[in-house]
Protein backbone atom coordinates (compact mmCIF):
# COMPACT_ATOMS: atom_id res chain seq x y z
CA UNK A 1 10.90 4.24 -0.03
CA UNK A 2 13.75 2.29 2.17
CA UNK A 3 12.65 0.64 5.80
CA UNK A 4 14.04 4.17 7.49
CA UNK A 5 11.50 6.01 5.03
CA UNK A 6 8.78 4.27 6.26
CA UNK A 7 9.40 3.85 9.88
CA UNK A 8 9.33 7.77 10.09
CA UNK A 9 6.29 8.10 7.80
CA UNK A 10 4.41 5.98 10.35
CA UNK A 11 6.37 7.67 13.63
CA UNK A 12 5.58 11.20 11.91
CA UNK A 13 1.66 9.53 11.51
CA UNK A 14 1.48 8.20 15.31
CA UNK A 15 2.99 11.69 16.67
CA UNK A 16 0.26 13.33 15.14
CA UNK A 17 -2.69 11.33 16.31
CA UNK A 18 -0.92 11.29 19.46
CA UNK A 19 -0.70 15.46 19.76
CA UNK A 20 -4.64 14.84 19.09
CA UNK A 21 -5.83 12.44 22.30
CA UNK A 22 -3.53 14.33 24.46
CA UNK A 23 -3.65 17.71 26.04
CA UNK A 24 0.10 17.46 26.53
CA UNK A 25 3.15 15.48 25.10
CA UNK A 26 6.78 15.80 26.18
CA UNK A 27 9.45 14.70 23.99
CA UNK A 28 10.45 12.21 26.48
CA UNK A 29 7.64 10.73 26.65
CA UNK A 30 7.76 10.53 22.36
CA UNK A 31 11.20 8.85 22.26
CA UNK A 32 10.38 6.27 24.87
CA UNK A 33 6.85 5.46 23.24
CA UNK A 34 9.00 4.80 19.72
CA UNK A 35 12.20 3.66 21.41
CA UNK A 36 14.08 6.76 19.14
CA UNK A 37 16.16 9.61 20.44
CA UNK A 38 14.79 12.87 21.71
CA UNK A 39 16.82 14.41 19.21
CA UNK A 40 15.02 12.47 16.81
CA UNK A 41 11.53 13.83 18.24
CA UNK A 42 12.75 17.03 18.16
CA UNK A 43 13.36 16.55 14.17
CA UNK A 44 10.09 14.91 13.73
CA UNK A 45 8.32 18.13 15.41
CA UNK A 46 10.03 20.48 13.42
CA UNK A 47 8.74 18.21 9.72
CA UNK A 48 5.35 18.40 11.47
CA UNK A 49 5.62 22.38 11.96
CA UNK A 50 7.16 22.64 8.45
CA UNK A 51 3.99 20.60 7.29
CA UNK A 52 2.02 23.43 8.72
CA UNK A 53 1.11 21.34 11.47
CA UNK A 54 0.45 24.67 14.40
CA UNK A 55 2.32 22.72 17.13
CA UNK A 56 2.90 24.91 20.52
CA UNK A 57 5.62 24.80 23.11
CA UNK A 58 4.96 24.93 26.27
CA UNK A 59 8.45 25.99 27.89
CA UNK A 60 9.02 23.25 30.39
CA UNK A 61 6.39 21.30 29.96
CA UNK A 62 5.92 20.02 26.36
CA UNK A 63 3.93 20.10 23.32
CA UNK A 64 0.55 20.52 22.44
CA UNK A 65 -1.41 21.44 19.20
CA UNK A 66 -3.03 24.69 18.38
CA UNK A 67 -6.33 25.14 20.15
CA UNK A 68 -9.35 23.65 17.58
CA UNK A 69 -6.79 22.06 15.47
CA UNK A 70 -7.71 18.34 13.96
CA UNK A 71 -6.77 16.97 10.93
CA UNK A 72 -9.23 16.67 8.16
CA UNK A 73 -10.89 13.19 6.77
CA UNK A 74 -8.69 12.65 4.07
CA UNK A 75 -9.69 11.75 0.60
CA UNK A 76 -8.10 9.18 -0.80
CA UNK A 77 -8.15 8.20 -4.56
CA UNK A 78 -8.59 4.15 -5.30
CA UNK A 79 -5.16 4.51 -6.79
CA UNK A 80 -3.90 6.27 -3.72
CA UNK A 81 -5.56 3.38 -1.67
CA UNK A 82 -3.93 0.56 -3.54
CA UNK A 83 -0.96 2.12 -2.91
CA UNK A 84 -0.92 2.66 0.77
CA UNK A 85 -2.32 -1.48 0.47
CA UNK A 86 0.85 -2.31 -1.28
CA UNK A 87 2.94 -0.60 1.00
CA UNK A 88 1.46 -2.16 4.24
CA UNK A 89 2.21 -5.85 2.42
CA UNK A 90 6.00 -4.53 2.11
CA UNK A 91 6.18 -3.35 6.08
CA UNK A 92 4.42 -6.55 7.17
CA UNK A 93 7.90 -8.22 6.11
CA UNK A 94 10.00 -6.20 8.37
CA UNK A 95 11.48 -8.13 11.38
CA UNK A 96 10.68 -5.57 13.75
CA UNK A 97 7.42 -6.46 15.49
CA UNK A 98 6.78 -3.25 17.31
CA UNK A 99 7.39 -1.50 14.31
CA UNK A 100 5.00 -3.57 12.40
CA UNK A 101 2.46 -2.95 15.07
CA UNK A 102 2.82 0.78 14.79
CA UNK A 103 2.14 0.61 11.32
CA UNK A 104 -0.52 -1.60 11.30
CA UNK A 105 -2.47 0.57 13.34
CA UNK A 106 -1.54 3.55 11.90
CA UNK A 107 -3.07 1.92 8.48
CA UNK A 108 -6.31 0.47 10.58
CA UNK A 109 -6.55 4.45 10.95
CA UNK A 110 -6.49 5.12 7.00
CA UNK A 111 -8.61 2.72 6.72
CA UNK A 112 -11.10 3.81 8.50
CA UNK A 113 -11.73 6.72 6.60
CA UNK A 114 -11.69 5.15 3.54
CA UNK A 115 -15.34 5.23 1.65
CA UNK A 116 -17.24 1.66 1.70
CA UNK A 117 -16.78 1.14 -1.61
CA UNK A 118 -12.62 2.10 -2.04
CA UNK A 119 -12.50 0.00 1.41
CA UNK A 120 -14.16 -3.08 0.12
CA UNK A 121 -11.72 -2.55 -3.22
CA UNK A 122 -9.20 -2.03 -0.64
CA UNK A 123 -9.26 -5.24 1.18
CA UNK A 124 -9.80 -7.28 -1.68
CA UNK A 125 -6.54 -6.22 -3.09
CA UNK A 126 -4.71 -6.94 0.49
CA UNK A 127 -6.04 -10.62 0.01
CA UNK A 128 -5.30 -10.75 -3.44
CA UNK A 129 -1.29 -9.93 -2.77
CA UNK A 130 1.68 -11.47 -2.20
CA UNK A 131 4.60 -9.85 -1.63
CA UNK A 132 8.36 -10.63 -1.53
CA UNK A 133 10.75 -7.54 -0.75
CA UNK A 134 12.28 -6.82 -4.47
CA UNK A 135 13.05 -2.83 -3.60
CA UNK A 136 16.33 -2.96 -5.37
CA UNK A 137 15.35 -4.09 -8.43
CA UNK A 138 15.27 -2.67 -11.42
CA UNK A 139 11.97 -0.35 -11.88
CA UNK A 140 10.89 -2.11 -15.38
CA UNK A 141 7.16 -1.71 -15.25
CA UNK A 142 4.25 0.90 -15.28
CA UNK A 143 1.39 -1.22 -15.14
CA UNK A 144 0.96 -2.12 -11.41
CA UNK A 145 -1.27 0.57 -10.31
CA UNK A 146 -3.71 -0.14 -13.66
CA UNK A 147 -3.91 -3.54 -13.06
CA UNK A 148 -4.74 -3.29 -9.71
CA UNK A 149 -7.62 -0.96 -10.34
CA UNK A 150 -8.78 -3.88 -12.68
CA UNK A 151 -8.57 -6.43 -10.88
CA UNK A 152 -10.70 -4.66 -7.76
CA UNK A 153 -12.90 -3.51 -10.27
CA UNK A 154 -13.40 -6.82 -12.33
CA UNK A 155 -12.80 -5.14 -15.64
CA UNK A 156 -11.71 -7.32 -18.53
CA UNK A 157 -8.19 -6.22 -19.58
CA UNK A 158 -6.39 -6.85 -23.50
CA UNK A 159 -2.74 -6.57 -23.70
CA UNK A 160 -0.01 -7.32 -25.80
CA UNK A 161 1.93 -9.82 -24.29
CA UNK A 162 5.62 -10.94 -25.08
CA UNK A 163 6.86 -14.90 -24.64
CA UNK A 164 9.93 -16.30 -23.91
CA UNK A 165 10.31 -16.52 -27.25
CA UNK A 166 9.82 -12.90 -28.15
CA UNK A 167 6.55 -13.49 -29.98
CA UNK A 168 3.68 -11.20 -29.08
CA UNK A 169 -0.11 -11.84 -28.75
CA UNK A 170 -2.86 -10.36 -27.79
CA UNK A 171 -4.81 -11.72 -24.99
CA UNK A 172 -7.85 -10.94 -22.97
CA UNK A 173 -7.39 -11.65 -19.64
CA UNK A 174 -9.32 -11.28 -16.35
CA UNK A 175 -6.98 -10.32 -13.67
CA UNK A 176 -7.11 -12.23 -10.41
CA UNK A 177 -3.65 -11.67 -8.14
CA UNK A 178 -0.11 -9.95 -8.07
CA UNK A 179 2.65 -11.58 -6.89
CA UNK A 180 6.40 -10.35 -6.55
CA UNK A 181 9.05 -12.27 -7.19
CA UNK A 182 12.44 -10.73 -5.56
CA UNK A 183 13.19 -10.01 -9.84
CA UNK A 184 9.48 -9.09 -11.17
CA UNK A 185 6.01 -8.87 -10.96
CA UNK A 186 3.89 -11.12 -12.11
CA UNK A 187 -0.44 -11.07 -12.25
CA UNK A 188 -2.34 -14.02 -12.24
CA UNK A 189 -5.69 -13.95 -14.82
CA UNK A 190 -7.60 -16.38 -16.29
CA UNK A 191 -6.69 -16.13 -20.16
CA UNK A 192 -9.48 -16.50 -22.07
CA UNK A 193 -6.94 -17.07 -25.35
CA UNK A 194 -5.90 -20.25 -23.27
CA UNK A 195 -9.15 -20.75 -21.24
CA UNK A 196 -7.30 -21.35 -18.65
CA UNK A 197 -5.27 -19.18 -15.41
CA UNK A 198 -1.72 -17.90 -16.88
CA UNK A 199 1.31 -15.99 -14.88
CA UNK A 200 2.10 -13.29 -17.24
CA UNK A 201 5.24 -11.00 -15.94
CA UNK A 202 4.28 -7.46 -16.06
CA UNK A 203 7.74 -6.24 -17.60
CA UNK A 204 6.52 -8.32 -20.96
CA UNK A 205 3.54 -6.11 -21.15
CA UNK A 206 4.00 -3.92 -23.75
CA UNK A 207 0.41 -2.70 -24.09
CA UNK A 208 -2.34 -2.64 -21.72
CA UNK A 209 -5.54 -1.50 -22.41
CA UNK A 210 -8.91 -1.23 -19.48
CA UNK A 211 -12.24 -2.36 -21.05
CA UNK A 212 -15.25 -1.38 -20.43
CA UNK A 213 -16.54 -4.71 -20.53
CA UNK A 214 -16.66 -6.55 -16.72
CA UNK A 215 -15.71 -10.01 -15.94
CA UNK A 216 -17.54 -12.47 -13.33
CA UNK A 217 -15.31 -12.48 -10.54
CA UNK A 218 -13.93 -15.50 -9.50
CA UNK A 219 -15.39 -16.88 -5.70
CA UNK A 220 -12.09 -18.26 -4.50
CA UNK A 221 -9.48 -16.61 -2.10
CA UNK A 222 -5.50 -16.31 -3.68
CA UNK A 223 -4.61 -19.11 -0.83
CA UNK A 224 -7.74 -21.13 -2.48
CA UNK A 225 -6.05 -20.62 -5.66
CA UNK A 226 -2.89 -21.96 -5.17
CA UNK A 227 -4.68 -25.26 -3.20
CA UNK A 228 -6.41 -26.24 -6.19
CA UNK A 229 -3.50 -25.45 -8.92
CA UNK A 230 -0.67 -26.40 -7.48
């Protein structure tokens, strides 16, 4: 998903919360709220209708949602939840500070309908994140989304690991952070081969296996982690 992508993902989002706290909304009043054309309003209303959002038209006036119309809770997976978490640490590094704004509230919004538990999961992940923009690279790992589900869920984690060298091992690690690098990804987890915390690039995981088996989480914050290690 590019910058454009998501800047209509969260206009598309604020419309519709929008449509809901007012009685009436004119598509003037839209473009000048999101600095955007109204011909650009007029093509987000028509990917709301499409969405089977009931959207009326009052001639002359403006728009206005379908009588008793509100959108569900939604339901969001932990997976799906990571995700959205991942995506808001890729905004925040947008220059655009209204834009960032907009999105920032429009995820304070998910996030409040998020169970305790995912929530809590949630936030922990946010914290335990750092993220530099690394969109055009290569796609050369499917690990992120089970390693983040083990690392908010303190499970201990074996894979098969590849060096610099092109040796394999197996380790057992307990995973603690993800970083991106503008080339890769790389998790930070105390290696209990090495007794000791280890960067290990996700694109040299060739097997990854959740255990059952949970981990003592570690009481420090990522920013606490890097003071005492480096």
């Amino acid at each position: 998903m590019n910058d454009n992508d998501t800047k209509r993902l969260s206009r598309l989002t604020a419309i519709l919360t929008q449509l809901q706290t007012k009685r009436l909304l004119t598509a003037t009043e839209l473009a000048n709220k999101f600095s955007v054309s109204i011909r650009t309003i007029y093509r987000d209303i028509k990917a709301l209708e499409q969405g089977g959002v009931p959207i009326l038209t009052e001639e002359g006036k403006g728009y206005t949602l379908m009588e008793g119309y509100r959108v569900p809770p939604v339901m969001f997976t932990e997976n799906q939840a990571n995700a959205l978490i991942l995506a808001e640490q890729l905004v925040l590094k947008t220059k655009d500070a209204s834009f960032v704004k907009d999105y920032s509230d429009a995820i304070e919004k998910i996030k409040a309908v998020l169970g305790h538990n995912v929530k809590d999961k949630a936030n922990l992940l946010a914290e335990r994140t750092r993220f530099s923009q690394n969109i055009n690279s290569e796609k050369n790992s499917n690990n992120l989304s089970d390693l983040q589900f083990a690392l908010t869920n303190f499970c201990l984690t074996k894979i098969e690991y590849t060096n610099e060298a092109n040796e394999i091992t197996s380790r057992l690690i307990e995973p603690f952070a993800l970083l991106s690098t503008h080339e890769n990804w790389l998790l930070v987890a105390w290696c209990r081969l090495r007794n000791e915390f280890r960067f290990f690039r996700l694109d040299r995981i060739k097997k990854l296996d959740i255990l059952t088996e949970k981990f003592t989480p570690h009481k420090m914050t990522l920013q606490e982690y890097f003071d005492r290690y480096y």
